[in-house]
PDB file of N, CA and C in Angstrom:
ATOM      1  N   UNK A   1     102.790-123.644-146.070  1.00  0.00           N
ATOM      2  CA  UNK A   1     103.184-124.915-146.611  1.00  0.00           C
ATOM      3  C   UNK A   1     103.123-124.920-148.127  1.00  0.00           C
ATOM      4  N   UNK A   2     102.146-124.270-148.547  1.00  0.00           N
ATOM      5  CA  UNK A   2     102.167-124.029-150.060  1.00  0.00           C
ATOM      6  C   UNK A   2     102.160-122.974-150.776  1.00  0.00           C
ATOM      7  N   UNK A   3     102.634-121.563-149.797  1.00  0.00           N
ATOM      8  CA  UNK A   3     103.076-120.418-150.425  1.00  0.00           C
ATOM      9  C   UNK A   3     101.594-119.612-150.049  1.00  0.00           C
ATOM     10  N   UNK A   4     100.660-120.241-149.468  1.00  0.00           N
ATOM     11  CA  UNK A   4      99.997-119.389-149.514  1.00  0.00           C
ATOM     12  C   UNK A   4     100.060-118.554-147.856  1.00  0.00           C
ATOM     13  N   UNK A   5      99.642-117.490-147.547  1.00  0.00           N
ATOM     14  CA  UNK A   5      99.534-117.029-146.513  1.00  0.00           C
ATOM     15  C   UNK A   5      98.105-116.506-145.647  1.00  0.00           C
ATOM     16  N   UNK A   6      97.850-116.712-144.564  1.00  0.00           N
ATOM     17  CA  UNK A   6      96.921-116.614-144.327  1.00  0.00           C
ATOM     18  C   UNK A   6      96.419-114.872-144.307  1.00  0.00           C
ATOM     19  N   UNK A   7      95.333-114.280-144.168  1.00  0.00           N
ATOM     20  CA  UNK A   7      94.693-113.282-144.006  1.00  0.00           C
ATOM     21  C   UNK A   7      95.459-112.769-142.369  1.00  0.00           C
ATOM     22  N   UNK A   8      95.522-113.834-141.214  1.00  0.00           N
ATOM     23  CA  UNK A   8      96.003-112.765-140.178  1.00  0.00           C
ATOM     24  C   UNK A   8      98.021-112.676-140.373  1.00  0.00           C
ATOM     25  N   UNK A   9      98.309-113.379-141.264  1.00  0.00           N
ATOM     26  CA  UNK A   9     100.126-112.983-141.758  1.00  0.00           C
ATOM     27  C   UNK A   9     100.551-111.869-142.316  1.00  0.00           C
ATOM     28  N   UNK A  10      99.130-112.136-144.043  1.00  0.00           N
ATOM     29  CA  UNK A  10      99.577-110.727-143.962  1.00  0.00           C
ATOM     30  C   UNK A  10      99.033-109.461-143.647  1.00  0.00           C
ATOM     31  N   UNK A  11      98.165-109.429-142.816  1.00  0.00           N
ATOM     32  CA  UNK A  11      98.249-108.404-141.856  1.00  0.00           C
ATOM     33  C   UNK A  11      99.169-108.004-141.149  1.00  0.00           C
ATOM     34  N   UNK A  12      99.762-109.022-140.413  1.00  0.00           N
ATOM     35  CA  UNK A  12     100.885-108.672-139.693  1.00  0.00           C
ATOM     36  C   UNK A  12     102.469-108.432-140.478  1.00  0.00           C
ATOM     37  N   UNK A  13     102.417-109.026-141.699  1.00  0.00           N
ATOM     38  CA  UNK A  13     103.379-108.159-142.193  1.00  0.00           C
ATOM     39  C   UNK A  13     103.574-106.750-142.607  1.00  0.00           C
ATOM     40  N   UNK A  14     101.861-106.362-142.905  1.00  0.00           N
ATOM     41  CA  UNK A  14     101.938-105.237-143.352  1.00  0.00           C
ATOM     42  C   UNK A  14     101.858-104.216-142.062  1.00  0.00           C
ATOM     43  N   UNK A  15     101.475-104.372-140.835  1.00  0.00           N
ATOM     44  CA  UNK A  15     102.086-103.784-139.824  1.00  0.00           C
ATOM     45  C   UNK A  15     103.506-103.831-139.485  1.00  0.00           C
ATOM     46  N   UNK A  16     104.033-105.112-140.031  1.00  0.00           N
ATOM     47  CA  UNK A  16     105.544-104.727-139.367  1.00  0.00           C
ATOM     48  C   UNK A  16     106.139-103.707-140.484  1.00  0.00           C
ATOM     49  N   UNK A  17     105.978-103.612-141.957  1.00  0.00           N
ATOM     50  CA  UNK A  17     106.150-102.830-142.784  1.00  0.00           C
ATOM     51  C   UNK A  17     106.054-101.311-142.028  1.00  0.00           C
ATOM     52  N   UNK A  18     104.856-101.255-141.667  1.00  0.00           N
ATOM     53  CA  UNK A  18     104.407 -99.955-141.132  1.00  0.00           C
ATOM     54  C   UNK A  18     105.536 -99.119-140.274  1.00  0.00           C
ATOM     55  N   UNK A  19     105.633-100.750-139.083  1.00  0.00           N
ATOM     56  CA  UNK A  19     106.531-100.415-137.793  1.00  0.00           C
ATOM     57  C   UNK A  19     108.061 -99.453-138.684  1.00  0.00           C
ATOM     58  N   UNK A  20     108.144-100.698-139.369  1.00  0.00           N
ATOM     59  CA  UNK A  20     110.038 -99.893-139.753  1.00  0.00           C
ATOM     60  C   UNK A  20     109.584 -99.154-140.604  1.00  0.00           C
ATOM     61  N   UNK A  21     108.970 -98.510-141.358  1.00  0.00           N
ATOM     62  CA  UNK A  21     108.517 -97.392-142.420  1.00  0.00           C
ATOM     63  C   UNK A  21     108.737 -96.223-141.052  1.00  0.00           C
ATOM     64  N   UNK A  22     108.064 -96.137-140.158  1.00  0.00           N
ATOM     65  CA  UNK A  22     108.301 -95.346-138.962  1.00  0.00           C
ATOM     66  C   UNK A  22     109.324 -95.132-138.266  1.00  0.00           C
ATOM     67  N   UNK A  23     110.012 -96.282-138.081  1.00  0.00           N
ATOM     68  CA  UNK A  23     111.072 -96.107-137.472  1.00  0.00           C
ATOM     69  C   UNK A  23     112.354 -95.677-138.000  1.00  0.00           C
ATOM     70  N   UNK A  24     112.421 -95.872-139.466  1.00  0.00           N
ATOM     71  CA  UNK A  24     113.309 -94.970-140.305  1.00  0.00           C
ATOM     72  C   UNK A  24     112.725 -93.504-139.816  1.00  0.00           C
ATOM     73  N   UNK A  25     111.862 -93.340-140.338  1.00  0.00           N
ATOM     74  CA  UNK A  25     111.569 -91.957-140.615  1.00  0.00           C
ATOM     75  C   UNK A  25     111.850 -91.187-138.951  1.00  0.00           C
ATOM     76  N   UNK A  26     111.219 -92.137-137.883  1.00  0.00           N
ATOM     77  CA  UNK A  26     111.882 -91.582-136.395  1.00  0.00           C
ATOM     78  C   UNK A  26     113.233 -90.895-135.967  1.00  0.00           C
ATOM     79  N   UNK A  27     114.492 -92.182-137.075  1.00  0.00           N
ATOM     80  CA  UNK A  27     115.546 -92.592-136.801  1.00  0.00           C
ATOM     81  C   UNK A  27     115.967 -90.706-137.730  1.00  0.00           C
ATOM     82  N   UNK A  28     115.400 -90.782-138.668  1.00  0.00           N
ATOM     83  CA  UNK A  28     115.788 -89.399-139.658  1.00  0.00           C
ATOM     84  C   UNK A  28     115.419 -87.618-138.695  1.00  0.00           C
ATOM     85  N   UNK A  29     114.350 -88.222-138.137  1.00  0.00           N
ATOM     86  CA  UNK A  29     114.017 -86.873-137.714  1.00  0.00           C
ATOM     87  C   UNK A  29     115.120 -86.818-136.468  1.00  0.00           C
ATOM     88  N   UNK A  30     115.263 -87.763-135.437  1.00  0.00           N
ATOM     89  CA  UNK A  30     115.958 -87.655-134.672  1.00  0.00           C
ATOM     90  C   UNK A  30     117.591 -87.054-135.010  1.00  0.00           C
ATOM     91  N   UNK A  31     118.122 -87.713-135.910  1.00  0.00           N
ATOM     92  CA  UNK A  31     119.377 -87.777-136.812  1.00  0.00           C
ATOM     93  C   UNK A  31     119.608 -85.543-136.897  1.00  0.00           C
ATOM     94  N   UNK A  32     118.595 -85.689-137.583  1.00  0.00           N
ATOM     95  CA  UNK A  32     118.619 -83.879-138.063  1.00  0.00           C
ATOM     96  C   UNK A  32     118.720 -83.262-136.749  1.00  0.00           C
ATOM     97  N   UNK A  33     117.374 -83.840-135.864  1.00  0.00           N
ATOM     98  CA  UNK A  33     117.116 -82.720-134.672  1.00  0.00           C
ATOM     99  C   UNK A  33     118.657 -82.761-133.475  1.00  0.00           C
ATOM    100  N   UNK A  34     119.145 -83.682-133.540  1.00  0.00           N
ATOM    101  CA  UNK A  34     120.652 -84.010-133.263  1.00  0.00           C
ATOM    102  C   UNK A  34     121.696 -83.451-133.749  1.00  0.00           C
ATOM    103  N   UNK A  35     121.936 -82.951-135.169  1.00  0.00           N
ATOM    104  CA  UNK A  35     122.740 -82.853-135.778  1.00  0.00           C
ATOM    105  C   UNK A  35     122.266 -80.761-135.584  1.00  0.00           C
ATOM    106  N   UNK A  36     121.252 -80.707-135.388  1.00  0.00           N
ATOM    107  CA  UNK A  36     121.005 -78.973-134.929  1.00  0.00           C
ATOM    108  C   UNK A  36     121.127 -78.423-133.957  1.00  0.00           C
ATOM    109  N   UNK A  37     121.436 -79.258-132.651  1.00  0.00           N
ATOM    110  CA  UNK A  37     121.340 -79.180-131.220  1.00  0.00           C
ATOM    111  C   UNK A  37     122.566 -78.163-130.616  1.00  0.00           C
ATOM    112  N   UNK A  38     124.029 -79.374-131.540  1.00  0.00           N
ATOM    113  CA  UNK A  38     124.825 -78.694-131.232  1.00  0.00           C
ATOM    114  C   UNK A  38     125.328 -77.337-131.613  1.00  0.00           C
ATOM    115  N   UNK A  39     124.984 -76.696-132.981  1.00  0.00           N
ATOM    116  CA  UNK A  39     125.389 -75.650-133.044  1.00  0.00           C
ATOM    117  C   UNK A  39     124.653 -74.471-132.490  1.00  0.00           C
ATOM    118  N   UNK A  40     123.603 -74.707-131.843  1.00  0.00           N
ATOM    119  CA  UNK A  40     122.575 -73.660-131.045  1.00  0.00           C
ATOM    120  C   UNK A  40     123.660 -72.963-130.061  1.00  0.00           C
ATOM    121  N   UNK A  41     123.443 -72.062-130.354  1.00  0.00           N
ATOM    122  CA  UNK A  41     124.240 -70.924-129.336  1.00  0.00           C
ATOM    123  C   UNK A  41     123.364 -70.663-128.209  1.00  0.00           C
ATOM    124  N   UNK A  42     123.309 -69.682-127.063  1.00  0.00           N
ATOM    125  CA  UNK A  42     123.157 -69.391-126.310  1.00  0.00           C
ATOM    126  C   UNK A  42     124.175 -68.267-124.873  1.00  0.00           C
ATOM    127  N   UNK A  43     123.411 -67.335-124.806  1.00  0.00           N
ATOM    128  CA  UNK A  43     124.242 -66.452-124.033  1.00  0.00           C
ATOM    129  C   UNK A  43     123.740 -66.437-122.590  1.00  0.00           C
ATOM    130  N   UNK A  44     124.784 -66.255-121.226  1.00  0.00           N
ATOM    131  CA  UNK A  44     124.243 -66.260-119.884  1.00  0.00           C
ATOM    132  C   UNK A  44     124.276 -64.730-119.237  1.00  0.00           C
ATOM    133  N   UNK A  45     123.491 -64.011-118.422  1.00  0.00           N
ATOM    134  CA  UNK A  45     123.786 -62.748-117.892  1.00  0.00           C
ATOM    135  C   UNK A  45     124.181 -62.933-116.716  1.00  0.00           C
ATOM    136  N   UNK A  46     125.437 -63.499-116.574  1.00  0.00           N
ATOM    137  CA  UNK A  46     126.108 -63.274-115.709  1.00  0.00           C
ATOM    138  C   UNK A  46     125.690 -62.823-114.509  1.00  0.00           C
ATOM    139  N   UNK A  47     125.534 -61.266-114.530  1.00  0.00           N
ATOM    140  CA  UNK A  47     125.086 -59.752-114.155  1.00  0.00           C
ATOM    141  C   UNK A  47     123.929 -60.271-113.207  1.00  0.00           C
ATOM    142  N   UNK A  48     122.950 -60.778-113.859  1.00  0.00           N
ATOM    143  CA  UNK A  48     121.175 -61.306-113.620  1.00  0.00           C
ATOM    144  C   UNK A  48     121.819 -62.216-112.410  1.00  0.00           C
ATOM    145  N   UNK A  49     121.900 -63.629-113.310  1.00  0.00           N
ATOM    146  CA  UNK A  49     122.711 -65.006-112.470  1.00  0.00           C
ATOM    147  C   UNK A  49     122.826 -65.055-111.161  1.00  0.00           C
ATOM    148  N   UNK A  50     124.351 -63.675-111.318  1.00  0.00           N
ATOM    149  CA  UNK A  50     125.056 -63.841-110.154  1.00  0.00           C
ATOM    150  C   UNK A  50     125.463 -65.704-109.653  1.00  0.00           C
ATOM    151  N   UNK A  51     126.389 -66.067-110.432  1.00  0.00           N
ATOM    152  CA  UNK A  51     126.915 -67.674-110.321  1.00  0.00           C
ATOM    153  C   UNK A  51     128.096 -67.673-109.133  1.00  0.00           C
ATOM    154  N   UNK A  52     127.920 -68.600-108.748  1.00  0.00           N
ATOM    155  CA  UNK A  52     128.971 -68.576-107.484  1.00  0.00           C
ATOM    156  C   UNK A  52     129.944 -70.261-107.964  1.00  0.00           C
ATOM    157  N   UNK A  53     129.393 -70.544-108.964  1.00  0.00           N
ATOM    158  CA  UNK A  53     130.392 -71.620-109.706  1.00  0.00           C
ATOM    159  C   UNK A  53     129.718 -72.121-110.442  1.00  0.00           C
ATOM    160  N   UNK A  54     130.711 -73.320-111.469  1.00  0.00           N
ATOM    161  CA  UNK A  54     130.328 -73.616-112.809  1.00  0.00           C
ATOM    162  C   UNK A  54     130.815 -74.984-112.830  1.00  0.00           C
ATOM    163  N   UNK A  55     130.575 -75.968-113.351  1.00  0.00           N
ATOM    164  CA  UNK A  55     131.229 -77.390-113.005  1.00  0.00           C
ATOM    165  C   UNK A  55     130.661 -78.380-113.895  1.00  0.00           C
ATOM    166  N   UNK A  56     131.489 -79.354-114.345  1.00  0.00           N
ATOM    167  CA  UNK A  56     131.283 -79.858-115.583  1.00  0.00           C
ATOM    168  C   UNK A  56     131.253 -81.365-115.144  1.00  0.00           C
ATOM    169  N   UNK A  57     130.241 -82.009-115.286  1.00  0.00           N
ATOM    170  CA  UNK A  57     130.310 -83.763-114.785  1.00  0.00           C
ATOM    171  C   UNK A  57     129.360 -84.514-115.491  1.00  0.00           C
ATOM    172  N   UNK A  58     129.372 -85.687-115.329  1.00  0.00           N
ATOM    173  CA  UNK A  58     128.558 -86.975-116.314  1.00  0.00           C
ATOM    174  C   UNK A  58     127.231 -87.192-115.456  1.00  0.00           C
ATOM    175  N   UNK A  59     126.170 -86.978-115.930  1.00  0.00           N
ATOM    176  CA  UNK A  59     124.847 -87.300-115.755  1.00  0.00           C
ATOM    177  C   UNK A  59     123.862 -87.982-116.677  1.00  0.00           C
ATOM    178  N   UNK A  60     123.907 -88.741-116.409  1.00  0.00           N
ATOM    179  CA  UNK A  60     123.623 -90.588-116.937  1.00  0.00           C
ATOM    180  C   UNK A  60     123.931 -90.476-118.194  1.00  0.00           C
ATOM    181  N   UNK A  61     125.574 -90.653-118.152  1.00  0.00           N
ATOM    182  CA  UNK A  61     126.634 -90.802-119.258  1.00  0.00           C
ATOM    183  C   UNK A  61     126.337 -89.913-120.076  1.00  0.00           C
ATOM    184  N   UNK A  62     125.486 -88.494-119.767  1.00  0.00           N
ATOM    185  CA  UNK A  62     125.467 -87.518-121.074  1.00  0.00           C
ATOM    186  C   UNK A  62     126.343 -86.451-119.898  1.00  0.00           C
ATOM    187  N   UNK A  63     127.391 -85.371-120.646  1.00  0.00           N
ATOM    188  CA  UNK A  63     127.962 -84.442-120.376  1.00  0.00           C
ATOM    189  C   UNK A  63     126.920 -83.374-119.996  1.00  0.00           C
ATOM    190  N   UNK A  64     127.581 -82.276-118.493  1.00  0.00           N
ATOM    191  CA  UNK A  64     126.650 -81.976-118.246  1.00  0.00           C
ATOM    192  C   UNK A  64     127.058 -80.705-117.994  1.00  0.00           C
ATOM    193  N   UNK A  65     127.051 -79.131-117.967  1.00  0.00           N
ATOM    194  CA  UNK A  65     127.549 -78.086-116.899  1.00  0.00           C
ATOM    195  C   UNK A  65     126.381 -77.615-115.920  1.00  0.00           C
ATOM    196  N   UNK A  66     126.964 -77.132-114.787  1.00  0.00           N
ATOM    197  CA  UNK A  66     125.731 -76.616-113.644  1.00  0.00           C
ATOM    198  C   UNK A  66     126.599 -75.622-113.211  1.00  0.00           C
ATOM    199  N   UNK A  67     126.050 -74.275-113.178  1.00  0.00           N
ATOM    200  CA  UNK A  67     125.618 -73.110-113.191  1.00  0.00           C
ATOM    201  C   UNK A  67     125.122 -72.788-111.363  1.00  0.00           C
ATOM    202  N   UNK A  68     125.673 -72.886-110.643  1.00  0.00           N
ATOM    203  CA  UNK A  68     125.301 -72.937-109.196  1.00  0.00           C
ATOM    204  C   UNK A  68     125.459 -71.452-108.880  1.00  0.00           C
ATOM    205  N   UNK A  69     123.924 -70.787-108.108  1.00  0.00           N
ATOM    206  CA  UNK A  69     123.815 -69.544-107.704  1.00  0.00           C
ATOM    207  C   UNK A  69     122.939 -69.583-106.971  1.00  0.00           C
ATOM    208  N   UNK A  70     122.675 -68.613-106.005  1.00  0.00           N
ATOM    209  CA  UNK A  70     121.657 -67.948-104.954  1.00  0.00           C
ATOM    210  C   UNK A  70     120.312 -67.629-105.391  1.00  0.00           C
ATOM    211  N   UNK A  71     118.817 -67.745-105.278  1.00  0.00           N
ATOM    212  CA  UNK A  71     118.159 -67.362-105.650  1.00  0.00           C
ATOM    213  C   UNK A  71     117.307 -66.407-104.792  1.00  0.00           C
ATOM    214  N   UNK A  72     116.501 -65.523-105.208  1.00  0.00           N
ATOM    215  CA  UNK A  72     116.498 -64.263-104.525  1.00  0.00           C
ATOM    216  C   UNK A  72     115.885 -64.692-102.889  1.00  0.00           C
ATOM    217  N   UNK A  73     115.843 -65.617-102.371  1.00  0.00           N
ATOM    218  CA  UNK A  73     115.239 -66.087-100.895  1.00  0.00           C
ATOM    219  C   UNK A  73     117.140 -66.378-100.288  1.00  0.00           C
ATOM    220  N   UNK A  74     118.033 -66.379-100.960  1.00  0.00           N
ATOM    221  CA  UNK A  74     118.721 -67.033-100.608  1.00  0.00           C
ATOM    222  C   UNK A  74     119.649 -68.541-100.869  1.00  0.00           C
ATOM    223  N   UNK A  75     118.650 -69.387-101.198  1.00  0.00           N
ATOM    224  CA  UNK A  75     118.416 -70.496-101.407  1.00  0.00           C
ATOM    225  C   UNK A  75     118.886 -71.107-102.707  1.00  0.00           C
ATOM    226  N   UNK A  76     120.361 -71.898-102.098  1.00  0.00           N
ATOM    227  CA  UNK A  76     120.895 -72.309-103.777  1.00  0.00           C
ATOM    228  C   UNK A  76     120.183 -73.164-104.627  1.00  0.00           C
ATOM    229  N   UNK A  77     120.129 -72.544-105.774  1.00  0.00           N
ATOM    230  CA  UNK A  77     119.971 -73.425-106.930  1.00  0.00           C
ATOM    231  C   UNK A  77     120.987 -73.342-108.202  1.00  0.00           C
ATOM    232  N   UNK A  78     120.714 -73.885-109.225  1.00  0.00           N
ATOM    233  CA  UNK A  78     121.809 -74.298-110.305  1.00  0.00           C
ATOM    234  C   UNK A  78     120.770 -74.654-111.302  1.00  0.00           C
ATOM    235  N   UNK A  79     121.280 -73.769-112.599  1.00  0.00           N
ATOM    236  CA  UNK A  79     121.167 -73.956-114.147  1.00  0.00           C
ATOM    237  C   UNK A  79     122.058 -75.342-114.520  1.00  0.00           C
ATOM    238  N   UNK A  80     121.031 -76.424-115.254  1.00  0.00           N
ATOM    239  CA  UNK A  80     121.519 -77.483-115.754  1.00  0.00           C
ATOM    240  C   UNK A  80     121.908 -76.991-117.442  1.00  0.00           C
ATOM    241  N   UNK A  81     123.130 -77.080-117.965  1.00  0.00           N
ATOM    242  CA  UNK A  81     122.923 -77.309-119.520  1.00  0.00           C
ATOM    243  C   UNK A  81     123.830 -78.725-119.943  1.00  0.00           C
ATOM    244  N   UNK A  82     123.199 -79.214-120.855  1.00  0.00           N
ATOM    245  CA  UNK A  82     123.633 -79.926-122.133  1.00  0.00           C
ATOM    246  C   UNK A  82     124.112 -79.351-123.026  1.00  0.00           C
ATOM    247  N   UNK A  83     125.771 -79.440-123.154  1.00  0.00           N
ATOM    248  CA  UNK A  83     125.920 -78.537-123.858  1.00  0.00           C
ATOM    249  C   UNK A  83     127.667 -79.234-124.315  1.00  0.00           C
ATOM    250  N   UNK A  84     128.114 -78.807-125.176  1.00  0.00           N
ATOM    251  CA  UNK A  84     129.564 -79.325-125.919  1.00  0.00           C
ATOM    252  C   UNK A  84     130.185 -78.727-125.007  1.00  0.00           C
ATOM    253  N   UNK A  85     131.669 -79.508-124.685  1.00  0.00           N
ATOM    254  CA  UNK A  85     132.955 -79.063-123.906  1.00  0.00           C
ATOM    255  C   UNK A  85     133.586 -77.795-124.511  1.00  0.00           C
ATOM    256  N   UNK A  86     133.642 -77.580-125.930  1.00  0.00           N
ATOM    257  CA  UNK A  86     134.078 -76.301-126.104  1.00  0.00           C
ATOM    258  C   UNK A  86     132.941 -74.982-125.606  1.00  0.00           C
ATOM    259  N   UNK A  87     131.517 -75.409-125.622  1.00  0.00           N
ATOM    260  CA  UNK A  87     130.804 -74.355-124.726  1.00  0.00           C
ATOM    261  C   UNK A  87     130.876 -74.360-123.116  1.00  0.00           C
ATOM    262  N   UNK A  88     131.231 -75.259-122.605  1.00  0.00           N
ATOM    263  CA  UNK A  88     131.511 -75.331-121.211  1.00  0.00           C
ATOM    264  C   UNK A  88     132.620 -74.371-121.349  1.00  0.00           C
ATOM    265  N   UNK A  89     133.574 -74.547-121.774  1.00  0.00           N
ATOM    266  CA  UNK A  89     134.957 -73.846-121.377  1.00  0.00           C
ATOM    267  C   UNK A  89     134.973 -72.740-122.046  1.00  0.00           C
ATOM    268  N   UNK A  90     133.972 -72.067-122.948  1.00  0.00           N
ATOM    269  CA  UNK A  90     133.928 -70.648-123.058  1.00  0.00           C
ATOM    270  C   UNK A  90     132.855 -70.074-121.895  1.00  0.00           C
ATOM    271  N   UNK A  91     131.930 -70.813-121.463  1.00  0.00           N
ATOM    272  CA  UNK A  91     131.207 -70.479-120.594  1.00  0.00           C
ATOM    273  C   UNK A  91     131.939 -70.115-119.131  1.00  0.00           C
ATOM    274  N   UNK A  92     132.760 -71.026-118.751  1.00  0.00           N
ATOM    275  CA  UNK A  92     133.829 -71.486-117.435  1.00  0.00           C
ATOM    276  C   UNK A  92     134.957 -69.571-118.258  1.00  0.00           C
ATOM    277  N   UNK A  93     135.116 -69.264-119.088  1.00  0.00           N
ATOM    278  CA  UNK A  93     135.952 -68.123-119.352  1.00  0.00           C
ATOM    279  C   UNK A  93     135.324 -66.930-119.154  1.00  0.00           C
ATOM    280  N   UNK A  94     134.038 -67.163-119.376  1.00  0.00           N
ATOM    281  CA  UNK A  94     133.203 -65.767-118.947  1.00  0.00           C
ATOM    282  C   UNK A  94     132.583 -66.181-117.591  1.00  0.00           C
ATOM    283  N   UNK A  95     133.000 -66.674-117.504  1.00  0.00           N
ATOM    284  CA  UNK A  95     132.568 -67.093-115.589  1.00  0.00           C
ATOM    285  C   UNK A  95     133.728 -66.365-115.283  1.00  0.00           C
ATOM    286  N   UNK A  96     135.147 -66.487-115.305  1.00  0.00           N
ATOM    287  CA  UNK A  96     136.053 -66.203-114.423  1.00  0.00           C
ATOM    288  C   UNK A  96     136.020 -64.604-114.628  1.00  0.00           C
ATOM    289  N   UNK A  97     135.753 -64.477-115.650  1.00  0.00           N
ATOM    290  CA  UNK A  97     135.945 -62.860-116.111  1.00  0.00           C
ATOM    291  C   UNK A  97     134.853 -62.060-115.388  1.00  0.00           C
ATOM    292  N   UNK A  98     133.359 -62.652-115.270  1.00  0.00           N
ATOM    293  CA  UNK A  98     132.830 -61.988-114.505  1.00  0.00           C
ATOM    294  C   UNK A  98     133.075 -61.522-112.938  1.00  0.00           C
ATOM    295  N   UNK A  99     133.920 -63.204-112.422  1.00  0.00           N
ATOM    296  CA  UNK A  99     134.500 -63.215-111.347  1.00  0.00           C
ATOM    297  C   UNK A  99     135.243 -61.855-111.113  1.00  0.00           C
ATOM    298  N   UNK A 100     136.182 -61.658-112.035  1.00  0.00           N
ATOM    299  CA  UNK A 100     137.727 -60.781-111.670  1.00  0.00           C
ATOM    300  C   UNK A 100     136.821 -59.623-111.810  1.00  0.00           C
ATOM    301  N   UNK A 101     135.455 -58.988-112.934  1.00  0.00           N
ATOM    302  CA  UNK A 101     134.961 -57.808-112.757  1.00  0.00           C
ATOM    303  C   UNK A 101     134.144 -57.705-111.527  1.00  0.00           C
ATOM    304  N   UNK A 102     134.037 -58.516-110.701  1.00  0.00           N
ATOM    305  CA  UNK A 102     132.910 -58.239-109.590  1.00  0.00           C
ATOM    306  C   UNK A 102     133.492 -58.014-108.438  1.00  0.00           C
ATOM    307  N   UNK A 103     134.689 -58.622-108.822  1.00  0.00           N
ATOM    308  CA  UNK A 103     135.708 -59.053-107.269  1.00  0.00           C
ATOM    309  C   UNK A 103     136.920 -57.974-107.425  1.00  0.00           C
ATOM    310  N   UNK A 104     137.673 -57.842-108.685  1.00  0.00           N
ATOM    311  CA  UNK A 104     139.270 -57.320-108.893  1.00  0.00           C
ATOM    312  C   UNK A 104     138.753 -55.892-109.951  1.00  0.00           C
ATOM    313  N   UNK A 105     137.938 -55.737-110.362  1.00  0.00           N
ATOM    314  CA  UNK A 105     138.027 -54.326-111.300  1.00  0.00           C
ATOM    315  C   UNK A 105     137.025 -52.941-110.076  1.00  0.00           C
ATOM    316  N   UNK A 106     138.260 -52.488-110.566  1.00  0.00           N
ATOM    317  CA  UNK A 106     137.869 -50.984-109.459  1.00  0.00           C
ATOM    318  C   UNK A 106     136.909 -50.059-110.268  1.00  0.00           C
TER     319      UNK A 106
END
């Protein structure tokens, strides 16, 4: 009422200060660790794998590929990646190629 503020206000301003002082700095680290994600490479051994398909679909609205193969009991399982559409479809190219060497090269 007269400009003055009480002892528990500004306390609580200087926590909310705190809050967004943090949450920038959250918003920054996230920003970078995002902005490094995508250019991470990664290679598959095929060979090891042994994939019996590759398939690209939306899992809770994030893009997804799965990597579906036999594991040594038998028993299918599948490699999940997060990963960019241009790595899906170089991945899906060395899929087929392993295909044609396992199946079509003499």
């Amino acid at each position: 009422m007269f400009g003055f503020k009480s002892e528990k206000d500004v306390l609580i301003e200087s926590y909310e200060t705190i809050i967004d002082r943090k949450n920038k700095e959250i918003a920054e680290l996230t920003k970078a660790r995002d902005a490094e994600l995508p250019t991470a490479d990664f290679e598959i051994d095929f060979e090891l794998l042994n994939p019996f398909s590759i398939e690209r679909y939306m899992d809770n609205g994030k893009p997804l590929t799965s990597l579906g193969y036999f594991n040594s009991k038998g028993d299918t399982r599948e490699w999940l990646l997060y990963c960019s559409l241009e790595t899906h479809q170089r991945l899906a190219a060395d899929f087929r190629e392993f295909l044609f060497n396992k199946y079509y090269e003499e």
